[in-house]
PDB file of N, CA and C in Angstrom:
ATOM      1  N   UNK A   1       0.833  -1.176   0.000  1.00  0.00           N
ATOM      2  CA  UNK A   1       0.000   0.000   0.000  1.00  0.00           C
ATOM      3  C   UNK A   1       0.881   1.243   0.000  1.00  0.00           C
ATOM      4  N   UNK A   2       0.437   2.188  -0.090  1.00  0.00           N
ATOM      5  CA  UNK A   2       0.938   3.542  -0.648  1.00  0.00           C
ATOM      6  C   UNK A   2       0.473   4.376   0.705  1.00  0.00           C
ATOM      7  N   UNK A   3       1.335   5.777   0.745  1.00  0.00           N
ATOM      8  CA  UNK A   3       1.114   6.398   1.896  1.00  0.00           C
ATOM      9  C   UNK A   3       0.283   7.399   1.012  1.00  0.00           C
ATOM     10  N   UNK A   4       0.314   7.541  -0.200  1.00  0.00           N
ATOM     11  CA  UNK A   4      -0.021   8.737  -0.911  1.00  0.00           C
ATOM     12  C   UNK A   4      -1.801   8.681  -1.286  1.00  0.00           C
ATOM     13  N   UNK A   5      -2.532   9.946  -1.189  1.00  0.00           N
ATOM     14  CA  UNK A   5      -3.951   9.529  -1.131  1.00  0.00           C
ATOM     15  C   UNK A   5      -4.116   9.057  -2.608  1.00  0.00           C
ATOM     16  N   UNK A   6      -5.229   8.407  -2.437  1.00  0.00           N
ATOM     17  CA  UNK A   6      -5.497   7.720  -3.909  1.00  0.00           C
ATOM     18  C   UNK A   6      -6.328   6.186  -3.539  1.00  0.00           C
ATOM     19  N   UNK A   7      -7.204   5.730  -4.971  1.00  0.00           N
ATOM     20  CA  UNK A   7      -7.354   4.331  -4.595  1.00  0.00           C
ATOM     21  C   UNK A   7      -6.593   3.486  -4.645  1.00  0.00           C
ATOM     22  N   UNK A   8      -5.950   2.375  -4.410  1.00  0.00           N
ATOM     23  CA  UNK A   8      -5.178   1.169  -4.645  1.00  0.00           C
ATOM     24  C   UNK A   8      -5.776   0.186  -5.303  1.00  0.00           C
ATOM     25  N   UNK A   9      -5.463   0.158  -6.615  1.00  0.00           N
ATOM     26  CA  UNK A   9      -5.867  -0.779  -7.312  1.00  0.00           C
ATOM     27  C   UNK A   9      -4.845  -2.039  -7.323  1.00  0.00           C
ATOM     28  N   UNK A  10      -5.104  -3.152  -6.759  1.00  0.00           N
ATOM     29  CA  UNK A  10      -4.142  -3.958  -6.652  1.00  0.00           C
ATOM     30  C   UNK A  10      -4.611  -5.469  -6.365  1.00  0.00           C
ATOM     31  N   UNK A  11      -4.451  -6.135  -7.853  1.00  0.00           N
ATOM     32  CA  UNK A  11      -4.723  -7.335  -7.441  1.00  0.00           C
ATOM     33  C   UNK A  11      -4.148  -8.155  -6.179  1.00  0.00           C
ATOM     34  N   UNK A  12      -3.484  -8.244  -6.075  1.00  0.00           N
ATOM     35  CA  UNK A  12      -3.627  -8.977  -4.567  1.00  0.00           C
ATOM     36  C   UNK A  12      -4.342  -8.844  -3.501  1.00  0.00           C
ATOM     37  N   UNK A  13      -5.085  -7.457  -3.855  1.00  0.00           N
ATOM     38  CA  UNK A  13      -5.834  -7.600  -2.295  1.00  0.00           C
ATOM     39  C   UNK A  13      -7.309  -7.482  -3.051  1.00  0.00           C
ATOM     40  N   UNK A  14      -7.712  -7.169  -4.237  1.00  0.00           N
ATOM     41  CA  UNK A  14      -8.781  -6.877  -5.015  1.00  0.00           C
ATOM     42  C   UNK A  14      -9.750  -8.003  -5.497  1.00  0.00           C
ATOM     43  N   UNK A  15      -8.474  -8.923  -5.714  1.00  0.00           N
ATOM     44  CA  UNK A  15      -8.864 -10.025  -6.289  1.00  0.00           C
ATOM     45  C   UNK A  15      -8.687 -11.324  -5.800  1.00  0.00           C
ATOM     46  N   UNK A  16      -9.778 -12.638  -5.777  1.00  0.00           N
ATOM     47  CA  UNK A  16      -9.448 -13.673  -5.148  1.00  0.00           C
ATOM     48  C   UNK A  16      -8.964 -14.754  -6.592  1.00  0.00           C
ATOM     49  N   UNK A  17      -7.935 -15.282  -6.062  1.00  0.00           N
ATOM     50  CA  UNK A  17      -7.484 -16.612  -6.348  1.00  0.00           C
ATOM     51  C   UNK A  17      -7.942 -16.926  -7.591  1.00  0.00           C
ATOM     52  N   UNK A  18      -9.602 -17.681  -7.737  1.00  0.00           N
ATOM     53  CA  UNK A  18     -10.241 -18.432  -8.286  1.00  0.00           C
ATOM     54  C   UNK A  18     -10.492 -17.271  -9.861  1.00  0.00           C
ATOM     55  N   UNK A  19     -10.985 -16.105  -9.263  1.00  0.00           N
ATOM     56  CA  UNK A  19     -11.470 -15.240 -10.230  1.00  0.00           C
ATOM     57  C   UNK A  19     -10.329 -14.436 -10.959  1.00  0.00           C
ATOM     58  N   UNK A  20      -9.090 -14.907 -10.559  1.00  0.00           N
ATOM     59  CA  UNK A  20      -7.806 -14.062 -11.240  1.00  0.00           C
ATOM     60  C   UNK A  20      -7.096 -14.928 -12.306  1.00  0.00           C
ATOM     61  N   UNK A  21      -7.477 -16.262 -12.333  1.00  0.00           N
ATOM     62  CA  UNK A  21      -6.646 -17.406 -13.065  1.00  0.00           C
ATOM     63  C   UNK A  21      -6.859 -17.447 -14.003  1.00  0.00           C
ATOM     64  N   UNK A  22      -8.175 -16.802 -15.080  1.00  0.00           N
ATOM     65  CA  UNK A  22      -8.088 -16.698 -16.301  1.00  0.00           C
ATOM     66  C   UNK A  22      -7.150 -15.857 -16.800  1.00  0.00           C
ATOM     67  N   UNK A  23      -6.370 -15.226 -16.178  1.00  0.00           N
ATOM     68  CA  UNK A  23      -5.516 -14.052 -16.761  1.00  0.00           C
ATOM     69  C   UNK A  23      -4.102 -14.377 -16.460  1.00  0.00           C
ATOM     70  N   UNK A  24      -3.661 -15.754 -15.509  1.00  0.00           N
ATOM     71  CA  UNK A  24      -2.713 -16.232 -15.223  1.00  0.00           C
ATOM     72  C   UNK A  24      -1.543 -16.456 -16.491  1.00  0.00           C
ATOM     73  N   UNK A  25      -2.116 -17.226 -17.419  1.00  0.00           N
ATOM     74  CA  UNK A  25      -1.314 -17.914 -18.591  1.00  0.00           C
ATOM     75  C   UNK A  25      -0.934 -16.810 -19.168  1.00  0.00           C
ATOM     76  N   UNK A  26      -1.226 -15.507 -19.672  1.00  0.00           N
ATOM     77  CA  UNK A  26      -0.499 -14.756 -20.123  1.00  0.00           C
ATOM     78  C   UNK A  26      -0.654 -13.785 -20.228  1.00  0.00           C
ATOM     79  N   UNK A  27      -0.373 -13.642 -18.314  1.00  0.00           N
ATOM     80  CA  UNK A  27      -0.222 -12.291 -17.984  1.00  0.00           C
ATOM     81  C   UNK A  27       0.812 -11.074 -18.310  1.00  0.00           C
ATOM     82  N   UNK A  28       0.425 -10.146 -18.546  1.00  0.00           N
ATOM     83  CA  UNK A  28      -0.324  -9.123 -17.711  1.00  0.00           C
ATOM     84  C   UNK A  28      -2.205  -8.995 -18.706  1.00  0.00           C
ATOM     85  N   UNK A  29      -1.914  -9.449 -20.372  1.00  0.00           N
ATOM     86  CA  UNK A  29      -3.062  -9.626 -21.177  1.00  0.00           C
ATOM     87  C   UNK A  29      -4.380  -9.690 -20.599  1.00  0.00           C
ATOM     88  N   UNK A  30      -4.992  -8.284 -20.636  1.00  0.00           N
ATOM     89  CA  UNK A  30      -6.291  -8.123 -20.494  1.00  0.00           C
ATOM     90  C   UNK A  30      -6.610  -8.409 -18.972  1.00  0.00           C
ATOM     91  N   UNK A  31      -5.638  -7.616 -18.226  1.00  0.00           N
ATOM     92  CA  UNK A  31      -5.816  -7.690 -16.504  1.00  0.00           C
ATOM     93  C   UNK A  31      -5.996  -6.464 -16.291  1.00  0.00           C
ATOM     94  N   UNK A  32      -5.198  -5.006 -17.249  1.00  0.00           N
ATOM     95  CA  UNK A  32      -5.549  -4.153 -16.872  1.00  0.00           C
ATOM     96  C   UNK A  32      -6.686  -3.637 -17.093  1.00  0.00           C
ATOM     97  N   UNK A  33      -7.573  -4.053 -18.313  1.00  0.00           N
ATOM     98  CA  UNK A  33      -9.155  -3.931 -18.620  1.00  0.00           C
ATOM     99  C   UNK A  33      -9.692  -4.233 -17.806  1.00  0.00           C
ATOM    100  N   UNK A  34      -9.346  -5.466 -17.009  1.00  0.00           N
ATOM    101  CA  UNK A  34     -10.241  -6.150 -16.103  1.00  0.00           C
ATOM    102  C   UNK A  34     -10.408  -5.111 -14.987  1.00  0.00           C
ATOM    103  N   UNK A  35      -8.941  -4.699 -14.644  1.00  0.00           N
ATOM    104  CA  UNK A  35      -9.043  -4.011 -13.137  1.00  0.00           C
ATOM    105  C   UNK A  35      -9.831  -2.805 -13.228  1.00  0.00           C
ATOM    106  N   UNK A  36     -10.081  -2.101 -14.146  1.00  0.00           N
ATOM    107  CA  UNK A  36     -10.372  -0.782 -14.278  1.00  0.00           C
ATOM    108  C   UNK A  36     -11.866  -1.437 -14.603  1.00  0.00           C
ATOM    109  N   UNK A  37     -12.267  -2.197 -15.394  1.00  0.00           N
ATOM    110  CA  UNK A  37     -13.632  -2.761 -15.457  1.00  0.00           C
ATOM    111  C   UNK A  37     -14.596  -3.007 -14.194  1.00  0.00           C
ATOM    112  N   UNK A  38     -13.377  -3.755 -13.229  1.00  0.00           N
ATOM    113  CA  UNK A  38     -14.207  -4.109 -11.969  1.00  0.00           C
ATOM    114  C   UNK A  38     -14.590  -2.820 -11.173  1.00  0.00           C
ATOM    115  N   UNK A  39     -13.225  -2.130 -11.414  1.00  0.00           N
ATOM    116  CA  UNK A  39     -13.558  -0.848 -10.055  1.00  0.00           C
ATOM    117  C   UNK A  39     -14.359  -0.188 -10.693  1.00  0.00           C
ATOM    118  N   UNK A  40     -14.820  -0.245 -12.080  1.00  0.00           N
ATOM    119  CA  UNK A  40     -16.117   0.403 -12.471  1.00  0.00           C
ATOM    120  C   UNK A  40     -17.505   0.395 -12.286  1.00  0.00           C
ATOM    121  N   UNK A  41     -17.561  -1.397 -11.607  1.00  0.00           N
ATOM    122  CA  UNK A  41     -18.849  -1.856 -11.511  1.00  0.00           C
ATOM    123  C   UNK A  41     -18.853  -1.812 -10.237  1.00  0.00           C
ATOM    124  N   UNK A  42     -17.868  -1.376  -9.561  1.00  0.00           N
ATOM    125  CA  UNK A  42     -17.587  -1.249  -7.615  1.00  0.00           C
ATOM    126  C   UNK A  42     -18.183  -0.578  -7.795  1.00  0.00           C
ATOM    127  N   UNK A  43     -17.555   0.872  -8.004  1.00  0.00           N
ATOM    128  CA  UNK A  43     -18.169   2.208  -7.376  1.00  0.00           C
ATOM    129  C   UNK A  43     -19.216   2.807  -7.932  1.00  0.00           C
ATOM    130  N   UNK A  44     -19.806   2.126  -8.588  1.00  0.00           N
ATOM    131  CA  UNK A  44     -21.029   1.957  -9.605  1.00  0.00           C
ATOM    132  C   UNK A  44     -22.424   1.675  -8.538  1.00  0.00           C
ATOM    133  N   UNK A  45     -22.001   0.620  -7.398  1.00  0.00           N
ATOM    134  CA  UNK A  45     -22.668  -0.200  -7.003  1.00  0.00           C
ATOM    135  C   UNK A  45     -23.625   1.089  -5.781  1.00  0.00           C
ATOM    136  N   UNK A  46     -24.510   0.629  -5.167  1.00  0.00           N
ATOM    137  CA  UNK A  46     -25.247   1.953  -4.295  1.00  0.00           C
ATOM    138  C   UNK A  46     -25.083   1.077  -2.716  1.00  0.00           C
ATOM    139  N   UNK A  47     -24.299  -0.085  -2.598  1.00  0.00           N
ATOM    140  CA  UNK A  47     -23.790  -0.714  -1.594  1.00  0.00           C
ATOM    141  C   UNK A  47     -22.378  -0.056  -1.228  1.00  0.00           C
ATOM    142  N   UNK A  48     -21.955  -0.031  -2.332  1.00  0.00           N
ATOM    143  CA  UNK A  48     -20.785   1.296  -2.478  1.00  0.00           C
ATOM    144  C   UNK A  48     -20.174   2.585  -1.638  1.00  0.00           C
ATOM    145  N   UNK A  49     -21.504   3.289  -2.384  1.00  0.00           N
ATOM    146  CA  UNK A  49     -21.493   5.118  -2.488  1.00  0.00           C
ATOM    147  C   UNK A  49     -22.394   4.856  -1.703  1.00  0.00           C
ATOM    148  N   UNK A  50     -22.766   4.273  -0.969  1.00  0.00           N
ATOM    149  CA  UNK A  50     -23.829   4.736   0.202  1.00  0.00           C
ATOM    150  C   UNK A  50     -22.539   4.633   1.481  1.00  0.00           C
ATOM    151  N   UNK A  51     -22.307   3.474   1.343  1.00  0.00           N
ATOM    152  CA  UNK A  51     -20.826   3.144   2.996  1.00  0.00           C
ATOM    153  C   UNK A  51     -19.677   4.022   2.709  1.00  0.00           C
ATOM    154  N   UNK A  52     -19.332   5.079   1.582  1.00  0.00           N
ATOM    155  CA  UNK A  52     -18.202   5.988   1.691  1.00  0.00           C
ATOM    156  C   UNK A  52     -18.848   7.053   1.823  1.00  0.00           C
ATOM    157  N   UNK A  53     -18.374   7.871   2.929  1.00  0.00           N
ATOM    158  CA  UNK A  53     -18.233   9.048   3.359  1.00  0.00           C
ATOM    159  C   UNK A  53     -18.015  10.432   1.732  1.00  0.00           C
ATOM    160  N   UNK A  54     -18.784  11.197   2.050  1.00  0.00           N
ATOM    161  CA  UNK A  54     -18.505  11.927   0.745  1.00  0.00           C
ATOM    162  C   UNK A  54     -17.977  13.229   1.216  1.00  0.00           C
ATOM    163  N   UNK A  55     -17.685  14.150   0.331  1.00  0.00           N
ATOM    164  CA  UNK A  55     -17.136  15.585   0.551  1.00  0.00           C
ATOM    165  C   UNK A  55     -18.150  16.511   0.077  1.00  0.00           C
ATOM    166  N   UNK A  56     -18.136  17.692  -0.131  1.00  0.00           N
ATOM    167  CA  UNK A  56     -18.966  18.800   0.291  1.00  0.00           C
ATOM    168  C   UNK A  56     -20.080  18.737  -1.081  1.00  0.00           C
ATOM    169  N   UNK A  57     -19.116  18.328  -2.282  1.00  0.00           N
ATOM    170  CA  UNK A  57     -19.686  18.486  -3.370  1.00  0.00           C
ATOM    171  C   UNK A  57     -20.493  16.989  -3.928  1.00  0.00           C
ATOM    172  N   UNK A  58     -20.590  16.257  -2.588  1.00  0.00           N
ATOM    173  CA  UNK A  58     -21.240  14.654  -2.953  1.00  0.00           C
ATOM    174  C   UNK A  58     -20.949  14.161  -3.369  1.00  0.00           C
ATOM    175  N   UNK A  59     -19.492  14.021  -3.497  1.00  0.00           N
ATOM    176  CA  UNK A  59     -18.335  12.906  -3.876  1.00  0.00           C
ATOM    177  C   UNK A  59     -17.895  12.077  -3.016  1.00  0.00           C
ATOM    178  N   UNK A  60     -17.967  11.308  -3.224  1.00  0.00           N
ATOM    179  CA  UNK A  60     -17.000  10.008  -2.282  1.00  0.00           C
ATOM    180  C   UNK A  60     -15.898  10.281  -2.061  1.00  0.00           C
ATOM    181  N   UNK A  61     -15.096  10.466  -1.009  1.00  0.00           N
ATOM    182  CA  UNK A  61     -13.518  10.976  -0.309  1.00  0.00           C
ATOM    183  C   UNK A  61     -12.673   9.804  -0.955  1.00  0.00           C
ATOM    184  N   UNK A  62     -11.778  10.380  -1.511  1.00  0.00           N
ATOM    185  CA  UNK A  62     -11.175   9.203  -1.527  1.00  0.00           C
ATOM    186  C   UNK A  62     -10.441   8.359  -0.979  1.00  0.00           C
ATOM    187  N   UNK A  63      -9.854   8.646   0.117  1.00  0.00           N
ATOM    188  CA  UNK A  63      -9.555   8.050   0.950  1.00  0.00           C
ATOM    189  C   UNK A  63     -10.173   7.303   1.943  1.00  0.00           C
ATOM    190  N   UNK A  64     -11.825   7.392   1.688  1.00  0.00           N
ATOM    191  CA  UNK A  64     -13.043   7.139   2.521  1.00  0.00           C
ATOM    192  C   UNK A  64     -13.029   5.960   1.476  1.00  0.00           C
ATOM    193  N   UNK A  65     -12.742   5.785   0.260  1.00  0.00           N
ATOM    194  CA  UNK A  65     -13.832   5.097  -0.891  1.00  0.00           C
ATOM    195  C   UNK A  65     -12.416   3.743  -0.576  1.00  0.00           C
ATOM    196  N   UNK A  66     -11.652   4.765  -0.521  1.00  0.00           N
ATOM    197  CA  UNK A  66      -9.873   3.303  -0.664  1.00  0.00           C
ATOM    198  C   UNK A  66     -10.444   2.270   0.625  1.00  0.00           C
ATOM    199  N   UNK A  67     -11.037   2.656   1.404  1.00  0.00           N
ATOM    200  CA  UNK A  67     -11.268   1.925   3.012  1.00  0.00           C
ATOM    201  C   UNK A  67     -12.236   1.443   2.859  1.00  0.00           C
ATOM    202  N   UNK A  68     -13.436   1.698   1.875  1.00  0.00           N
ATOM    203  CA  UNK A  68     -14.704   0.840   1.832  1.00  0.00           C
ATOM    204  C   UNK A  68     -14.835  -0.306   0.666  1.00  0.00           C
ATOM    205  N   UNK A  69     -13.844  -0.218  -0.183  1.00  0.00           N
ATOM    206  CA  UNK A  69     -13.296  -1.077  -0.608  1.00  0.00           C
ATOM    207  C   UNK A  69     -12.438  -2.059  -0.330  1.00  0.00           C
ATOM    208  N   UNK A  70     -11.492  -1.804   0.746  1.00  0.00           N
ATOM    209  CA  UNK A  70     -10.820  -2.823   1.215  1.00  0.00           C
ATOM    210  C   UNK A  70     -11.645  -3.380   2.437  1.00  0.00           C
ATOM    211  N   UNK A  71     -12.913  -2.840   2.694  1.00  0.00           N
ATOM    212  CA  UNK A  71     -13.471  -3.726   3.551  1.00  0.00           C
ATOM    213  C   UNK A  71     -14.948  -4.562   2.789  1.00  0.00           C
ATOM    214  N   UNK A  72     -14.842  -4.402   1.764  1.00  0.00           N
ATOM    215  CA  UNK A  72     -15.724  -5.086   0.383  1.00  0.00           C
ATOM    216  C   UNK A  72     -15.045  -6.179  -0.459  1.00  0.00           C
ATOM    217  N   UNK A  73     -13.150  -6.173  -0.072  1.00  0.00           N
ATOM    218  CA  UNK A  73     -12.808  -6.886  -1.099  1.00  0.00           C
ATOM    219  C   UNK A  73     -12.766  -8.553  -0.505  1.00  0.00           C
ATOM    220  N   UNK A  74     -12.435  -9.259  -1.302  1.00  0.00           N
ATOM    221  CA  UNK A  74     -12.263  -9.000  -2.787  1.00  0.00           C
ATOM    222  C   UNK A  74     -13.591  -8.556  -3.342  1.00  0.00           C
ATOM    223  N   UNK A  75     -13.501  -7.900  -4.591  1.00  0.00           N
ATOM    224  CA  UNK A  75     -14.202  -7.088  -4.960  1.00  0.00           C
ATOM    225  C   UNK A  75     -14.879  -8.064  -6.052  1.00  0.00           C
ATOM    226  N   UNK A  76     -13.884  -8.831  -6.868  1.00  0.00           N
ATOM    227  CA  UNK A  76     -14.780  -9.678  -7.485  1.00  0.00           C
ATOM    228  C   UNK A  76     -15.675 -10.470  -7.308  1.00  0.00           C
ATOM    229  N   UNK A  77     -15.074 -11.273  -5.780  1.00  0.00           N
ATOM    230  CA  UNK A  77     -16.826 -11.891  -4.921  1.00  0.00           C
ATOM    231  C   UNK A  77     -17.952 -10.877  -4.727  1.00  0.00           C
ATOM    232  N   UNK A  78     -16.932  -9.524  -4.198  1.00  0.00           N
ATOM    233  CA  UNK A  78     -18.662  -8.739  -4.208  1.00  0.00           C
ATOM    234  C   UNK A  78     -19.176  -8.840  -5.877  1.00  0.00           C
ATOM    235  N   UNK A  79     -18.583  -8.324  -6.244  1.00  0.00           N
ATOM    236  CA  UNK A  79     -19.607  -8.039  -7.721  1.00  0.00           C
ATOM    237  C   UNK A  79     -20.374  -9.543  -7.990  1.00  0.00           C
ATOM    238  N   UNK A  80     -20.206 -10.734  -8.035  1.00  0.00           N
ATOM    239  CA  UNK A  80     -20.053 -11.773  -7.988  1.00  0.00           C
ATOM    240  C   UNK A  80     -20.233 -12.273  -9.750  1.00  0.00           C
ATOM    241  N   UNK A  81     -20.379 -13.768  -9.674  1.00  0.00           N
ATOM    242  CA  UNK A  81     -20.045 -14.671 -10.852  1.00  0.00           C
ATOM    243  C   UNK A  81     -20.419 -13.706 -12.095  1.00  0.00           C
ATOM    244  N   UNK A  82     -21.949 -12.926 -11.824  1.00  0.00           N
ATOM    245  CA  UNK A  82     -22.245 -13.103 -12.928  1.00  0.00           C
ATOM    246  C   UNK A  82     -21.787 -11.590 -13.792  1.00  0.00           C
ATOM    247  N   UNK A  83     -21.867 -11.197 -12.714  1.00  0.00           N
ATOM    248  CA  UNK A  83     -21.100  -9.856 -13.408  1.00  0.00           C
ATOM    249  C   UNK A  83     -19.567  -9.704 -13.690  1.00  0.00           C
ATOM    250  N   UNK A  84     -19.034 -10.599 -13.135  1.00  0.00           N
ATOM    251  CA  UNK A  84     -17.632 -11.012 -13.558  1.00  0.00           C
ATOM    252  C   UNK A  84     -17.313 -11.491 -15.025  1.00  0.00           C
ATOM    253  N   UNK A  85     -18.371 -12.538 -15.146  1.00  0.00           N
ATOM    254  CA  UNK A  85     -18.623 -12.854 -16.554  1.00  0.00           C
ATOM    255  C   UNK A  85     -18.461 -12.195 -17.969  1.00  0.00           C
ATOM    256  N   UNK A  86     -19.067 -11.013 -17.646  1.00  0.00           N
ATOM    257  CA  UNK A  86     -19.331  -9.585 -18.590  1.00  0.00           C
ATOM    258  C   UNK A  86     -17.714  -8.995 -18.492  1.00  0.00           C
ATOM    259  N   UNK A  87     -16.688  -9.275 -17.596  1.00  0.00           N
ATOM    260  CA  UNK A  87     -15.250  -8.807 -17.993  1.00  0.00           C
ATOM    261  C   UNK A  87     -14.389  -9.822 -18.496  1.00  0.00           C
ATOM    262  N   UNK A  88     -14.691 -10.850 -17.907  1.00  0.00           N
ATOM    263  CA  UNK A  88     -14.022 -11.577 -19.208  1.00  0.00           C
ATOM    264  C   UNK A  88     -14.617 -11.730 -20.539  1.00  0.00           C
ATOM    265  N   UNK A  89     -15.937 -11.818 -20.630  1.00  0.00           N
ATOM    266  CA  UNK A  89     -16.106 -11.418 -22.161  1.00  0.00           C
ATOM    267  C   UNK A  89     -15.094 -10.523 -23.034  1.00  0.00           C
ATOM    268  N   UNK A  90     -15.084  -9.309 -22.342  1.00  0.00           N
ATOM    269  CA  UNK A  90     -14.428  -8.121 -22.633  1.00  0.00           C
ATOM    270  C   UNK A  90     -12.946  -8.058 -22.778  1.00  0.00           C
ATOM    271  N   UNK A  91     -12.676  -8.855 -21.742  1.00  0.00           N
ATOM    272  CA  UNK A  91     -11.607  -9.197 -22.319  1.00  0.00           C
ATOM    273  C   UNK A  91     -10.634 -10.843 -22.899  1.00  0.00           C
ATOM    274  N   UNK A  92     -11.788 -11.550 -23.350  1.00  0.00           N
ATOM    275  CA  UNK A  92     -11.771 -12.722 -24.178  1.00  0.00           C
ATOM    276  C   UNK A  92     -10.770 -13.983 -22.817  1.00  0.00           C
ATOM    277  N   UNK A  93     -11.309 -13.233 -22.461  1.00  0.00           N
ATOM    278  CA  UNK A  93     -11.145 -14.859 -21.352  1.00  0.00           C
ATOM    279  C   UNK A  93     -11.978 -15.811 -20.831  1.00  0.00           C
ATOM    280  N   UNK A  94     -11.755 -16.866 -20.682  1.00  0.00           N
ATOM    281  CA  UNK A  94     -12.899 -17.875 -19.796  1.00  0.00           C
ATOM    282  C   UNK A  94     -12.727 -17.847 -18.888  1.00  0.00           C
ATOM    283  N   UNK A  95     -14.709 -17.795 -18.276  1.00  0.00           N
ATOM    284  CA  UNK A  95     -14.383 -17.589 -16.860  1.00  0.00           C
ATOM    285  C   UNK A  95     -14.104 -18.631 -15.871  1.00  0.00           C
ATOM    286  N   UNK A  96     -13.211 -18.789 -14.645  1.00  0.00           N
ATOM    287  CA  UNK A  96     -12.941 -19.918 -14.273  1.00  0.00           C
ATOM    288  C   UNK A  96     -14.045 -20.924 -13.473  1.00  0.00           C
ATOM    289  N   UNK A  97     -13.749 -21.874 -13.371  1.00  0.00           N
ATOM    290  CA  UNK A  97     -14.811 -23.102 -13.245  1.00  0.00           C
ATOM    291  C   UNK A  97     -14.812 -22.524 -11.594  1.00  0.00           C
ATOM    292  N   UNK A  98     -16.568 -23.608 -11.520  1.00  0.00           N
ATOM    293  CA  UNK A  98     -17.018 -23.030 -10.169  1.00  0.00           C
ATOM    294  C   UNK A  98     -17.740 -22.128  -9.752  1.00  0.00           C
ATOM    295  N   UNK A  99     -18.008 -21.274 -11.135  1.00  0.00           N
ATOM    296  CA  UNK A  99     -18.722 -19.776 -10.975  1.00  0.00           C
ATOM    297  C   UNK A  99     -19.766 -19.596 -11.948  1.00  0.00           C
TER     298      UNK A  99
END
């Protein structure tokens, strides 16, 4: 983690195991779509932007949003199977078994 404000996008703590292995064989290919895909459908979510704290102009803090995410992650179980689905489409992977 970073001392500097900002979100942390970082598979290791973002992502579980099971839901990261389509992108294993030849990585980094279509992980960074993924990551920016997921945190799209995060902060998208109203489970979300309701548990982060916002600032004056009804924005989510970001340093409020980095903490309600790491207490949501992994983020791909939250979003779960089926909306996961829709990023590997996107980015031509199969999704892994089990889901």
């Amino acid at each position: 983690m970073t001392d500097k404000p900002g979100v942390n996008l970082d598979f290791e703590v973002h992502w579980c195991s099971r839901h990261l292995e389509p992108f294993r064989e030849d990585w980094p290919s279509g992980a960074g779509v993924a990551m920016l895909r997921l945190f799209e459908l995060v902060v998208a979510d109203e489970r979300i932007t309701e548990a982060a704290p916002k600032n004056a102009e009804g924005l989510a803090k970001t340093q409020s949003l980095d903490a309600v995410l790491l207490e949501h992650s992994p983020l791909c179980c939250f979003i779960g199977d089926e909306r996961m689905r829709a990023i590997y489409e996107e980015t031509g992977k199969e999704p892994p078994s089990g889901g």
